[in-house]
PDB file of N, CA and C in Angstrom:
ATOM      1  N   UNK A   1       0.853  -1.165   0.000  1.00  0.00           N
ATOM      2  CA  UNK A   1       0.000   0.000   0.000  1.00  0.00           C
ATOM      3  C   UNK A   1       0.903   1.234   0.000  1.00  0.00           C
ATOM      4  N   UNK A   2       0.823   2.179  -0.509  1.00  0.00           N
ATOM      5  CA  UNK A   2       1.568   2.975  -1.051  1.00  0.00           C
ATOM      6  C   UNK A   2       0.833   4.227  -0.153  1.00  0.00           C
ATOM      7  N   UNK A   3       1.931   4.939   0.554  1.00  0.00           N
ATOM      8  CA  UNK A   3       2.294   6.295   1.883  1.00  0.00           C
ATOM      9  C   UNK A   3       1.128   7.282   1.232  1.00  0.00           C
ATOM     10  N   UNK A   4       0.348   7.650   0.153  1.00  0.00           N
ATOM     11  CA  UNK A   4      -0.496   8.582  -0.231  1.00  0.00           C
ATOM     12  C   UNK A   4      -1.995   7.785   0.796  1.00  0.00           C
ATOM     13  N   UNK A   5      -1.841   6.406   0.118  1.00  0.00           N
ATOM     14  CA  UNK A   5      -3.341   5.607   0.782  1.00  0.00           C
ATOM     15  C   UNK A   5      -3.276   5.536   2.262  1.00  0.00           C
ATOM     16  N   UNK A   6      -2.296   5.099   2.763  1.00  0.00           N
ATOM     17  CA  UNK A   6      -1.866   5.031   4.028  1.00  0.00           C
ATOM     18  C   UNK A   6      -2.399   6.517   5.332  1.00  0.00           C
ATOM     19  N   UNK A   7      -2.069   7.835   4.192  1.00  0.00           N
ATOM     20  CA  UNK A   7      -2.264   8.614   5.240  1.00  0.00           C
ATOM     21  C   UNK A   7      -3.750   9.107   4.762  1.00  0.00           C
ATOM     22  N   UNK A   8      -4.399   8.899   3.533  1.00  0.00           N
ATOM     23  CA  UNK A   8      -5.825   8.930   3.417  1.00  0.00           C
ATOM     24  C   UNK A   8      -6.582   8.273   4.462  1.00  0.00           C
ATOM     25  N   UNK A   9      -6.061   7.124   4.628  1.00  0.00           N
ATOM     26  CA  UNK A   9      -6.665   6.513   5.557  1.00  0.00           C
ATOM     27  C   UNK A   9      -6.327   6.609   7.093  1.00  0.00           C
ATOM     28  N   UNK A  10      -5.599   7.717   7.357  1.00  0.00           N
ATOM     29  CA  UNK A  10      -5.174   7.729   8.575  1.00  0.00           C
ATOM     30  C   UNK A  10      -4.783   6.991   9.221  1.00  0.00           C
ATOM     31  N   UNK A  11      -3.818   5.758   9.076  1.00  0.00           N
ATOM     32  CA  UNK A  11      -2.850   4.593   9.430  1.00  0.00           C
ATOM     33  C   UNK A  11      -2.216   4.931  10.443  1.00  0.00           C
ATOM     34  N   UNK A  12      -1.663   5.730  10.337  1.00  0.00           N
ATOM     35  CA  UNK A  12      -0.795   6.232  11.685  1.00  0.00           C
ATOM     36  C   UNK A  12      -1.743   6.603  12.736  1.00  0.00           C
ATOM     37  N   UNK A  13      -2.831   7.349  12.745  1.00  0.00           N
ATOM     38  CA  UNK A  13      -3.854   7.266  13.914  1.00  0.00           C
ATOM     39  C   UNK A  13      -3.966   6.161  14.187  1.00  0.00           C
ATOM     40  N   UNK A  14      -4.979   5.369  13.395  1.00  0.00           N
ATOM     41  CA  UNK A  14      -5.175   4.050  14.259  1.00  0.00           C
ATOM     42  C   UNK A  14      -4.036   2.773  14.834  1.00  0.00           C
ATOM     43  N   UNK A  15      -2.923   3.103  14.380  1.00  0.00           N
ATOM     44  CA  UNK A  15      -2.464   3.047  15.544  1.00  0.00           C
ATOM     45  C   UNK A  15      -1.742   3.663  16.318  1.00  0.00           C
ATOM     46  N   UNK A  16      -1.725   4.374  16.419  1.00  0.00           N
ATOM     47  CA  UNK A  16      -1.699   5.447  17.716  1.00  0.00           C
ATOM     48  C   UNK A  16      -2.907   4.772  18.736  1.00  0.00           C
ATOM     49  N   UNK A  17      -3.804   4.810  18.363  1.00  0.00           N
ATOM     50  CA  UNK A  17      -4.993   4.417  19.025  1.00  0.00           C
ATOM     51  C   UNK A  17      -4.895   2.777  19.414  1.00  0.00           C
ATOM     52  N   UNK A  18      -4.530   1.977  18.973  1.00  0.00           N
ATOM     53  CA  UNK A  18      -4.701   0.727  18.819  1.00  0.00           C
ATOM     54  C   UNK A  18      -3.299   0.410  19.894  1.00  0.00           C
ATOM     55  N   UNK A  19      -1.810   1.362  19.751  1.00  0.00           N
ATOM     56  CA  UNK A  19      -0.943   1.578  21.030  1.00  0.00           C
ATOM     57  C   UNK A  19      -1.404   2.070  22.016  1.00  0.00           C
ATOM     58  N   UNK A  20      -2.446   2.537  22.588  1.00  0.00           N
ATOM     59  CA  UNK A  20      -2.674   3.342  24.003  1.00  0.00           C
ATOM     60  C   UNK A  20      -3.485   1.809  24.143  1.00  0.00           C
ATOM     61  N   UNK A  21      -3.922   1.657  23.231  1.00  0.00           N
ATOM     62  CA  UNK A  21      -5.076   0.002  24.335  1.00  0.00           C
ATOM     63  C   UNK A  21      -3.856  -0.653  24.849  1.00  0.00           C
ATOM     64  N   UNK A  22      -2.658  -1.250  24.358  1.00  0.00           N
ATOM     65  CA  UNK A  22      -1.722  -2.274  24.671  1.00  0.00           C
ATOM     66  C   UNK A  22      -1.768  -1.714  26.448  1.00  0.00           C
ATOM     67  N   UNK A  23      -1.467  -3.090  26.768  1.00  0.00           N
ATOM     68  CA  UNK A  23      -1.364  -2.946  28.063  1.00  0.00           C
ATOM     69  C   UNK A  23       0.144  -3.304  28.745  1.00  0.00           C
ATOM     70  N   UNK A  24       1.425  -3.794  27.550  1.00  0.00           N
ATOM     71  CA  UNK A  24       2.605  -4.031  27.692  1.00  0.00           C
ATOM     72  C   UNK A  24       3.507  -3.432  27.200  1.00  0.00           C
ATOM     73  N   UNK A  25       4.448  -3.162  26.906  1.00  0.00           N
ATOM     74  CA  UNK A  25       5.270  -2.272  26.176  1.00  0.00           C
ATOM     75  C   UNK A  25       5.591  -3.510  25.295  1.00  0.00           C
ATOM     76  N   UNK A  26       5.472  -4.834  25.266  1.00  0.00           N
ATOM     77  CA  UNK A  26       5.949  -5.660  24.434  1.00  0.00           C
ATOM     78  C   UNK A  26       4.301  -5.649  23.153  1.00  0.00           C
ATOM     79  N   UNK A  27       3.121  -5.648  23.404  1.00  0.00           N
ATOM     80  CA  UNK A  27       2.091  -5.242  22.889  1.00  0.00           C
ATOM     81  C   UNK A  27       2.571  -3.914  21.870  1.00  0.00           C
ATOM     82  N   UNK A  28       2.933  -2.717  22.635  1.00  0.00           N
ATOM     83  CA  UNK A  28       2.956  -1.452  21.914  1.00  0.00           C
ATOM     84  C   UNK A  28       3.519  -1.705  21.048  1.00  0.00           C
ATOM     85  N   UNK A  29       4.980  -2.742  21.274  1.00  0.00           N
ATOM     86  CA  UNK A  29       6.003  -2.841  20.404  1.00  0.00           C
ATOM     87  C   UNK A  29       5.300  -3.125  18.910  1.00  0.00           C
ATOM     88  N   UNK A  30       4.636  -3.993  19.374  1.00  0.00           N
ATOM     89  CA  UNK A  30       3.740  -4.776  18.293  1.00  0.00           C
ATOM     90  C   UNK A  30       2.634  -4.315  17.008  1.00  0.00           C
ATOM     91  N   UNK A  31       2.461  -3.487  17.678  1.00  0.00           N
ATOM     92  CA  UNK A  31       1.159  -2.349  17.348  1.00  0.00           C
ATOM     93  C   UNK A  31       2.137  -1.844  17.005  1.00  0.00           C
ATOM     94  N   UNK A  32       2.980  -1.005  16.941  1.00  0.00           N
ATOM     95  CA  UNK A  32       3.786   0.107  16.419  1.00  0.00           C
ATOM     96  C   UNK A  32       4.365  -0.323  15.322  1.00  0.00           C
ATOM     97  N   UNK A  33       4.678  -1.580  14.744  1.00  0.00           N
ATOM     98  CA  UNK A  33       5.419  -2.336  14.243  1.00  0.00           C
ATOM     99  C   UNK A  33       4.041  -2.826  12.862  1.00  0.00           C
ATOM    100  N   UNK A  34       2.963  -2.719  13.249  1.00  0.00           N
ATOM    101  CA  UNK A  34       1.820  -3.404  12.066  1.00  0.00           C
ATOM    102  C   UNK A  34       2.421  -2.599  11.102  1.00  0.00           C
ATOM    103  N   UNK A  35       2.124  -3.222   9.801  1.00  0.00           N
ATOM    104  CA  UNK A  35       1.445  -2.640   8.471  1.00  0.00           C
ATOM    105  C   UNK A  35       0.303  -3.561   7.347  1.00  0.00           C
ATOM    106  N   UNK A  36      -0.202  -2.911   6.604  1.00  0.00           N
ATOM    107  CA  UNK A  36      -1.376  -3.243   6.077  1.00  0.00           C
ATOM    108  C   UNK A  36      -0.339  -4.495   5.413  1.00  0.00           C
ATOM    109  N   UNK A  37      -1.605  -5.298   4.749  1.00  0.00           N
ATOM    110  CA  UNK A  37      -1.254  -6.380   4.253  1.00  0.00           C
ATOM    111  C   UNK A  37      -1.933  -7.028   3.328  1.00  0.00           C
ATOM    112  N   UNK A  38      -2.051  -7.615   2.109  1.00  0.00           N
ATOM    113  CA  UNK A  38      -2.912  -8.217   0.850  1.00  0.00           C
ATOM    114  C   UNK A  38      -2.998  -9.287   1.027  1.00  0.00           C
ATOM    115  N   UNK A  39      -2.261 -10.564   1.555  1.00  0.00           N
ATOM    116  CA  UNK A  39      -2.512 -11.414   1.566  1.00  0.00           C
ATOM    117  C   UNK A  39      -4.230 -11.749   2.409  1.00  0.00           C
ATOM    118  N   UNK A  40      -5.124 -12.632   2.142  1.00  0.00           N
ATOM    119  CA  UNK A  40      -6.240 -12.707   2.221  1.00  0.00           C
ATOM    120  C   UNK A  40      -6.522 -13.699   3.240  1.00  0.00           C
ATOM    121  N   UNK A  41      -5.148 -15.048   3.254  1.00  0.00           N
ATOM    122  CA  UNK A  41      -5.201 -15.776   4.144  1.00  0.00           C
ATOM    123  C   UNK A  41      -4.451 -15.408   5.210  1.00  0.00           C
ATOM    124  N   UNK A  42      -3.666 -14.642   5.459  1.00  0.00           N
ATOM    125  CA  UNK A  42      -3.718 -14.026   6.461  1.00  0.00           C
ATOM    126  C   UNK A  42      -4.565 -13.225   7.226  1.00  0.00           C
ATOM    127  N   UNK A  43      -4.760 -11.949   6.311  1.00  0.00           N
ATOM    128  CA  UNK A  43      -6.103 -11.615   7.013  1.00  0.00           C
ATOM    129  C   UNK A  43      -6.696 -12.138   7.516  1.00  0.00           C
ATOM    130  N   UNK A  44      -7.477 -13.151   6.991  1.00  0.00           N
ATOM    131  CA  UNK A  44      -8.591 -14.233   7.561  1.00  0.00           C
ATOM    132  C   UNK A  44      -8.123 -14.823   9.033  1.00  0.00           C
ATOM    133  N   UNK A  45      -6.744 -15.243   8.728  1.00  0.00           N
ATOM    134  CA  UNK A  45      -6.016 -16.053  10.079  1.00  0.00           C
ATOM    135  C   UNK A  45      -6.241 -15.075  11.591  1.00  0.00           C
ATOM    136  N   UNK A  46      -5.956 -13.543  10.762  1.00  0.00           N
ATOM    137  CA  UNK A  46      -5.700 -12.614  11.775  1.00  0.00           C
ATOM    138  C   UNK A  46      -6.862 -12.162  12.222  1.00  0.00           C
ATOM    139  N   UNK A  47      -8.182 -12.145  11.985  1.00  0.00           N
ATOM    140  CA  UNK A  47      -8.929 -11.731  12.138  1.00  0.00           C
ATOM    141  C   UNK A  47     -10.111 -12.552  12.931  1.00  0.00           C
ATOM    142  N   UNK A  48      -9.766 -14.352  12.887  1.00  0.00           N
ATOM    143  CA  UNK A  48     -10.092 -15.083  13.075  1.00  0.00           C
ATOM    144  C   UNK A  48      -9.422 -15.051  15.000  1.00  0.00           C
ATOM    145  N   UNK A  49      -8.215 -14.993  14.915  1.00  0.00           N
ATOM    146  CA  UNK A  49      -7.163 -14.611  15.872  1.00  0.00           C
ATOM    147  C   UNK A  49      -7.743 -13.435  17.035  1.00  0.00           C
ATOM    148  N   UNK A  50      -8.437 -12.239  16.799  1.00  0.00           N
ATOM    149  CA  UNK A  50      -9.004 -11.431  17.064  1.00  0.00           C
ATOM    150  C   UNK A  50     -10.406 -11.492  17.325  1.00  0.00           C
ATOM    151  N   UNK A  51     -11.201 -12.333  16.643  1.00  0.00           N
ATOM    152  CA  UNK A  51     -12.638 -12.273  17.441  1.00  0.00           C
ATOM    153  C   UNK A  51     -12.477 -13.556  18.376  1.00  0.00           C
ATOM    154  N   UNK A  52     -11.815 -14.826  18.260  1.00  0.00           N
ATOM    155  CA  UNK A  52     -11.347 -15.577  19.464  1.00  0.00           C
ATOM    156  C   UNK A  52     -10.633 -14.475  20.848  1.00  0.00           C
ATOM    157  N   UNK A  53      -9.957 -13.715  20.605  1.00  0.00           N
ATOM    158  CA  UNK A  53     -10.050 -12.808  21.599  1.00  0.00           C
ATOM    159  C   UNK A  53     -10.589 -11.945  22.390  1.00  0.00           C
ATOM    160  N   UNK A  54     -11.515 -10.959  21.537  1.00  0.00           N
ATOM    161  CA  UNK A  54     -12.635 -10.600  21.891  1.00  0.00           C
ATOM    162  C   UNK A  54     -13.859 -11.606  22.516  1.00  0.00           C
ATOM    163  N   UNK A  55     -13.810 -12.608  22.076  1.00  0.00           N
ATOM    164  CA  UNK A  55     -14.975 -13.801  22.766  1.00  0.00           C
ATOM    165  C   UNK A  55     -14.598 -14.332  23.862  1.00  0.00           C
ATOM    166  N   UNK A  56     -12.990 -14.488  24.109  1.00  0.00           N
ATOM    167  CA  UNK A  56     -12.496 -14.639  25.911  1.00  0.00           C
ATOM    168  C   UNK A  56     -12.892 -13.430  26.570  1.00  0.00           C
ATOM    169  N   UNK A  57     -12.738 -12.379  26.042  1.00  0.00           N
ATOM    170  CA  UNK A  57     -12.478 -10.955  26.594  1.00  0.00           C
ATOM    171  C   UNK A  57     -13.659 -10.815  27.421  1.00  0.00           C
ATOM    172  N   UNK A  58     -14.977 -11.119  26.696  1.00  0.00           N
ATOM    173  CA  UNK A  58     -16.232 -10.907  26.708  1.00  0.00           C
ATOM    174  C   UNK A  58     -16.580 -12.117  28.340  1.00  0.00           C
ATOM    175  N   UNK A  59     -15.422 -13.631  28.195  1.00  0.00           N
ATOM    176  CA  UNK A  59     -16.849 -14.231  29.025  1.00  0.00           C
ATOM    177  C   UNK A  59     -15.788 -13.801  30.492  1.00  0.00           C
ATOM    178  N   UNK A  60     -14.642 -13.391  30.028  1.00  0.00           N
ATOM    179  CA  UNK A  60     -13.515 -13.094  31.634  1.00  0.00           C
ATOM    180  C   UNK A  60     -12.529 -11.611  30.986  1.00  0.00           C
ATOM    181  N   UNK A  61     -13.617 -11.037  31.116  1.00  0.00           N
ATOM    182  CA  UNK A  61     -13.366  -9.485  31.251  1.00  0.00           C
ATOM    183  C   UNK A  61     -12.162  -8.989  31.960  1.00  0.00           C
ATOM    184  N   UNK A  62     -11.568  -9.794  33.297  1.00  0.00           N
ATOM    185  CA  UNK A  62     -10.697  -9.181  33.735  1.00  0.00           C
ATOM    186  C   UNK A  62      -9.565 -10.380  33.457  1.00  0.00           C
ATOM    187  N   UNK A  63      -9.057 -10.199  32.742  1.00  0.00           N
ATOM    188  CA  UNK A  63      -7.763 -11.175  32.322  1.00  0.00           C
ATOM    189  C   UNK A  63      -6.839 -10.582  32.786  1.00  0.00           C
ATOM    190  N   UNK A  64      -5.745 -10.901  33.784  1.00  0.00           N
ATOM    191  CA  UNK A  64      -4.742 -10.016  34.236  1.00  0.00           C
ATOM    192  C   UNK A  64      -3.414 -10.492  33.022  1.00  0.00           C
ATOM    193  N   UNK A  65      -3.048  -9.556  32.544  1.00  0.00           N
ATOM    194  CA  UNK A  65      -2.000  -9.123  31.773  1.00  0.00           C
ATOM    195  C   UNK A  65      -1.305  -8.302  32.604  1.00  0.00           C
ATOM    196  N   UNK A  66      -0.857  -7.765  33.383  1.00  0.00           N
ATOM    197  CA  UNK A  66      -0.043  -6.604  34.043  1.00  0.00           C
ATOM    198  C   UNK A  66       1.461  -7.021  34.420  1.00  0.00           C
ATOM    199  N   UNK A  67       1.431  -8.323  34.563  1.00  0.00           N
ATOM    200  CA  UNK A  67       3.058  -9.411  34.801  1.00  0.00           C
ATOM    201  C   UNK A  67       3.714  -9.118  33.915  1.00  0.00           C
ATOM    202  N   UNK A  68       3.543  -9.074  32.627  1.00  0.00           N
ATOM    203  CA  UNK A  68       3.872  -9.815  31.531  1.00  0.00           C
ATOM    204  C   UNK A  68       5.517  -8.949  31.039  1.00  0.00           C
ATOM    205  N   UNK A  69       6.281  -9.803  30.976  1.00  0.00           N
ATOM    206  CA  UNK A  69       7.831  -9.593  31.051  1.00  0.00           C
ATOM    207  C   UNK A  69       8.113  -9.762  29.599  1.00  0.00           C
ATOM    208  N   UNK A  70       8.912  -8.517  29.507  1.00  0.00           N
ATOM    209  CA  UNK A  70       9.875  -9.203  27.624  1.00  0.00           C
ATOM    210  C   UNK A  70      11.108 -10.192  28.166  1.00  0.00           C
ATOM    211  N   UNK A  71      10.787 -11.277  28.069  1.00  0.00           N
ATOM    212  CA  UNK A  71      12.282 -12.114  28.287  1.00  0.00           C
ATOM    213  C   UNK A  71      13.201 -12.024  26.866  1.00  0.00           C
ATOM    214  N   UNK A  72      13.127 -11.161  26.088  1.00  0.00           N
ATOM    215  CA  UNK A  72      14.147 -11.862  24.869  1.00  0.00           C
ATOM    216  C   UNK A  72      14.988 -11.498  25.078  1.00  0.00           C
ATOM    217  N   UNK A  73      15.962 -11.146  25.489  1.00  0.00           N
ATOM    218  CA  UNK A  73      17.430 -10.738  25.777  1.00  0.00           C
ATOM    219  C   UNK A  73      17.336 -11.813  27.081  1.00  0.00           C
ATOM    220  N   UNK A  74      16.924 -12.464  27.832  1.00  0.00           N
ATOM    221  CA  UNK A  74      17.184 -14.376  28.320  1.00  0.00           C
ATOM    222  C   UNK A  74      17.254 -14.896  27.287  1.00  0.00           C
ATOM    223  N   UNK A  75      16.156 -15.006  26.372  1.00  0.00           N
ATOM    224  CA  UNK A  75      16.501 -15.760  25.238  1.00  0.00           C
ATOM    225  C   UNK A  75      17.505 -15.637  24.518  1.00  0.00           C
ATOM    226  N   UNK A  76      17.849 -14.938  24.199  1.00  0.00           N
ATOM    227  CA  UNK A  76      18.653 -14.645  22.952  1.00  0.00           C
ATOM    228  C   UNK A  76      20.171 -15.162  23.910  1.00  0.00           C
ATOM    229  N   UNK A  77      20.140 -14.803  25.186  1.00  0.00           N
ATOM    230  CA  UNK A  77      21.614 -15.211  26.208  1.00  0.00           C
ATOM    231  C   UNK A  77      21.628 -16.883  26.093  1.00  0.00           C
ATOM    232  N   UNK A  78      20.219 -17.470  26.540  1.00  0.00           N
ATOM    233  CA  UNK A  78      20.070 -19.128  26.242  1.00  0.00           C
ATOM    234  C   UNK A  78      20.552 -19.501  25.390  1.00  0.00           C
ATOM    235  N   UNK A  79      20.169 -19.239  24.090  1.00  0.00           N
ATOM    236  CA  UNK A  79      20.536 -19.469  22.805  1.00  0.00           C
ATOM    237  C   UNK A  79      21.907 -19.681  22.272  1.00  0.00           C
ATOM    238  N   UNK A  80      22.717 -18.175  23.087  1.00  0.00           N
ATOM    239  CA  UNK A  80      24.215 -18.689  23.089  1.00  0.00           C
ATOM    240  C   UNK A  80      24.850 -19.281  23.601  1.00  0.00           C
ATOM    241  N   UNK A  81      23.877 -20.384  24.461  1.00  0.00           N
ATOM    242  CA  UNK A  81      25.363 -21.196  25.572  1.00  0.00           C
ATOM    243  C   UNK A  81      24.859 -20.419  26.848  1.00  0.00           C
ATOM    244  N   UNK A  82      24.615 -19.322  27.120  1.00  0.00           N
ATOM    245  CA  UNK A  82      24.701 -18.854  28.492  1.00  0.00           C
ATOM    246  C   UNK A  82      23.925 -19.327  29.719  1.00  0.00           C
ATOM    247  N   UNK A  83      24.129 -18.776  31.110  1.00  0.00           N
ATOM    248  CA  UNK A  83      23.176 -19.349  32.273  1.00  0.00           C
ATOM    249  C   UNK A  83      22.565 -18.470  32.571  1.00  0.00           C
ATOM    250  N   UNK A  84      21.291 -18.707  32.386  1.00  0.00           N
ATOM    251  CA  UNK A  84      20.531 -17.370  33.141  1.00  0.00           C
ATOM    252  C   UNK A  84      19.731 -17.450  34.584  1.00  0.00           C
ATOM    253  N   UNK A  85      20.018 -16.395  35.089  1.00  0.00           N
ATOM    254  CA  UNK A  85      19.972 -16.612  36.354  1.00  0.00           C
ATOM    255  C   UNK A  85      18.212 -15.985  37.216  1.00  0.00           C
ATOM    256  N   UNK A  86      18.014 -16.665  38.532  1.00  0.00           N
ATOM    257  CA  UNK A  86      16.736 -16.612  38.777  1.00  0.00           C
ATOM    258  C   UNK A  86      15.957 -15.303  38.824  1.00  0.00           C
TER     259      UNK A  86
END
Protein backbone atom coordinates (compact mmCIF):
# COMPACT_ATOMS: atom_id res chain seq x y z
CA UNK A 1 0.00 0.00 0.00
CA UNK A 2 1.57 2.97 -1.05
CA UNK A 3 2.29 6.29 1.88
CA UNK A 4 -0.50 8.58 -0.23
CA UNK A 5 -3.34 5.61 0.78
CA UNK A 6 -1.87 5.03 4.03
CA UNK A 7 -2.26 8.61 5.24
CA UNK A 8 -5.83 8.93 3.42
CA UNK A 9 -6.67 6.51 5.56
CA UNK A 10 -5.17 7.73 8.57
CA UNK A 11 -2.85 4.59 9.43
CA UNK A 12 -0.79 6.23 11.68
CA UNK A 13 -3.85 7.27 13.91
CA UNK A 14 -5.18 4.05 14.26
CA UNK A 15 -2.46 3.05 15.54
CA UNK A 16 -1.70 5.45 17.72
CA UNK A 17 -4.99 4.42 19.02
CA UNK A 18 -4.70 0.73 18.82
CA UNK A 19 -0.94 1.58 21.03
CA UNK A 20 -2.67 3.34 24.00
CA UNK A 21 -5.08 0.00 24.34
CA UNK A 22 -1.72 -2.27 24.67
CA UNK A 23 -1.36 -2.95 28.06
CA UNK A 24 2.60 -4.03 27.69
CA UNK A 25 5.27 -2.27 26.18
CA UNK A 26 5.95 -5.66 24.43
CA UNK A 27 2.09 -5.24 22.89
CA UNK A 28 2.96 -1.45 21.91
CA UNK A 29 6.00 -2.84 20.40
CA UNK A 30 3.74 -4.78 18.29
CA UNK A 31 1.16 -2.35 17.35
CA UNK A 32 3.79 0.11 16.42
CA UNK A 33 5.42 -2.34 14.24
CA UNK A 34 1.82 -3.40 12.07
CA UNK A 35 1.44 -2.64 8.47
CA UNK A 36 -1.38 -3.24 6.08
CA UNK A 37 -1.25 -6.38 4.25
CA UNK A 38 -2.91 -8.22 0.85
CA UNK A 39 -2.51 -11.41 1.57
CA UNK A 40 -6.24 -12.71 2.22
CA UNK A 41 -5.20 -15.78 4.14
CA UNK A 42 -3.72 -14.03 6.46
CA UNK A 43 -6.10 -11.61 7.01
CA UNK A 44 -8.59 -14.23 7.56
CA UNK A 45 -6.02 -16.05 10.08
CA UNK A 46 -5.70 -12.61 11.78
CA UNK A 47 -8.93 -11.73 12.14
CA UNK A 48 -10.09 -15.08 13.07
CA UNK A 49 -7.16 -14.61 15.87
CA UNK A 50 -9.00 -11.43 17.06
CA UNK A 51 -12.64 -12.27 17.44
CA UNK A 52 -11.35 -15.58 19.46
CA UNK A 53 -10.05 -12.81 21.60
CA UNK A 54 -12.64 -10.60 21.89
CA UNK A 55 -14.97 -13.80 22.77
CA UNK A 56 -12.50 -14.64 25.91
CA UNK A 57 -12.48 -10.96 26.59
CA UNK A 58 -16.23 -10.91 26.71
CA UNK A 59 -16.85 -14.23 29.02
CA UNK A 60 -13.51 -13.09 31.63
CA UNK A 61 -13.37 -9.48 31.25
CA UNK A 62 -10.70 -9.18 33.73
CA UNK A 63 -7.76 -11.17 32.32
CA UNK A 64 -4.74 -10.02 34.24
CA UNK A 65 -2.00 -9.12 31.77
CA UNK A 66 -0.04 -6.60 34.04
CA UNK A 67 3.06 -9.41 34.80
CA UNK A 68 3.87 -9.82 31.53
CA UNK A 69 7.83 -9.59 31.05
CA UNK A 70 9.87 -9.20 27.62
CA UNK A 71 12.28 -12.11 28.29
CA UNK A 72 14.15 -11.86 24.87
CA UNK A 73 17.43 -10.74 25.78
CA UNK A 74 17.18 -14.38 28.32
CA UNK A 75 16.50 -15.76 25.24
CA UNK A 76 18.65 -14.64 22.95
CA UNK A 77 21.61 -15.21 26.21
CA UNK A 78 20.07 -19.13 26.24
CA UNK A 79 20.54 -19.47 22.81
CA UNK A 80 24.21 -18.69 23.09
CA UNK A 81 25.36 -21.20 25.57
CA UNK A 82 24.70 -18.85 28.49
CA UNK A 83 23.18 -19.35 32.27
CA UNK A 84 20.53 -17.37 33.14
CA UNK A 85 19.97 -16.61 36.35
CA UNK A 86 16.74 -16.61 38.78
Amino acid sequence: MNKFTLEKLEFNKIINMLTKECSSSLGQEKAQGLEPILDYEQIVLWQEETSEGVLIRRFEPQIPLGGLVDTRSSIRKAEMGGLLEA
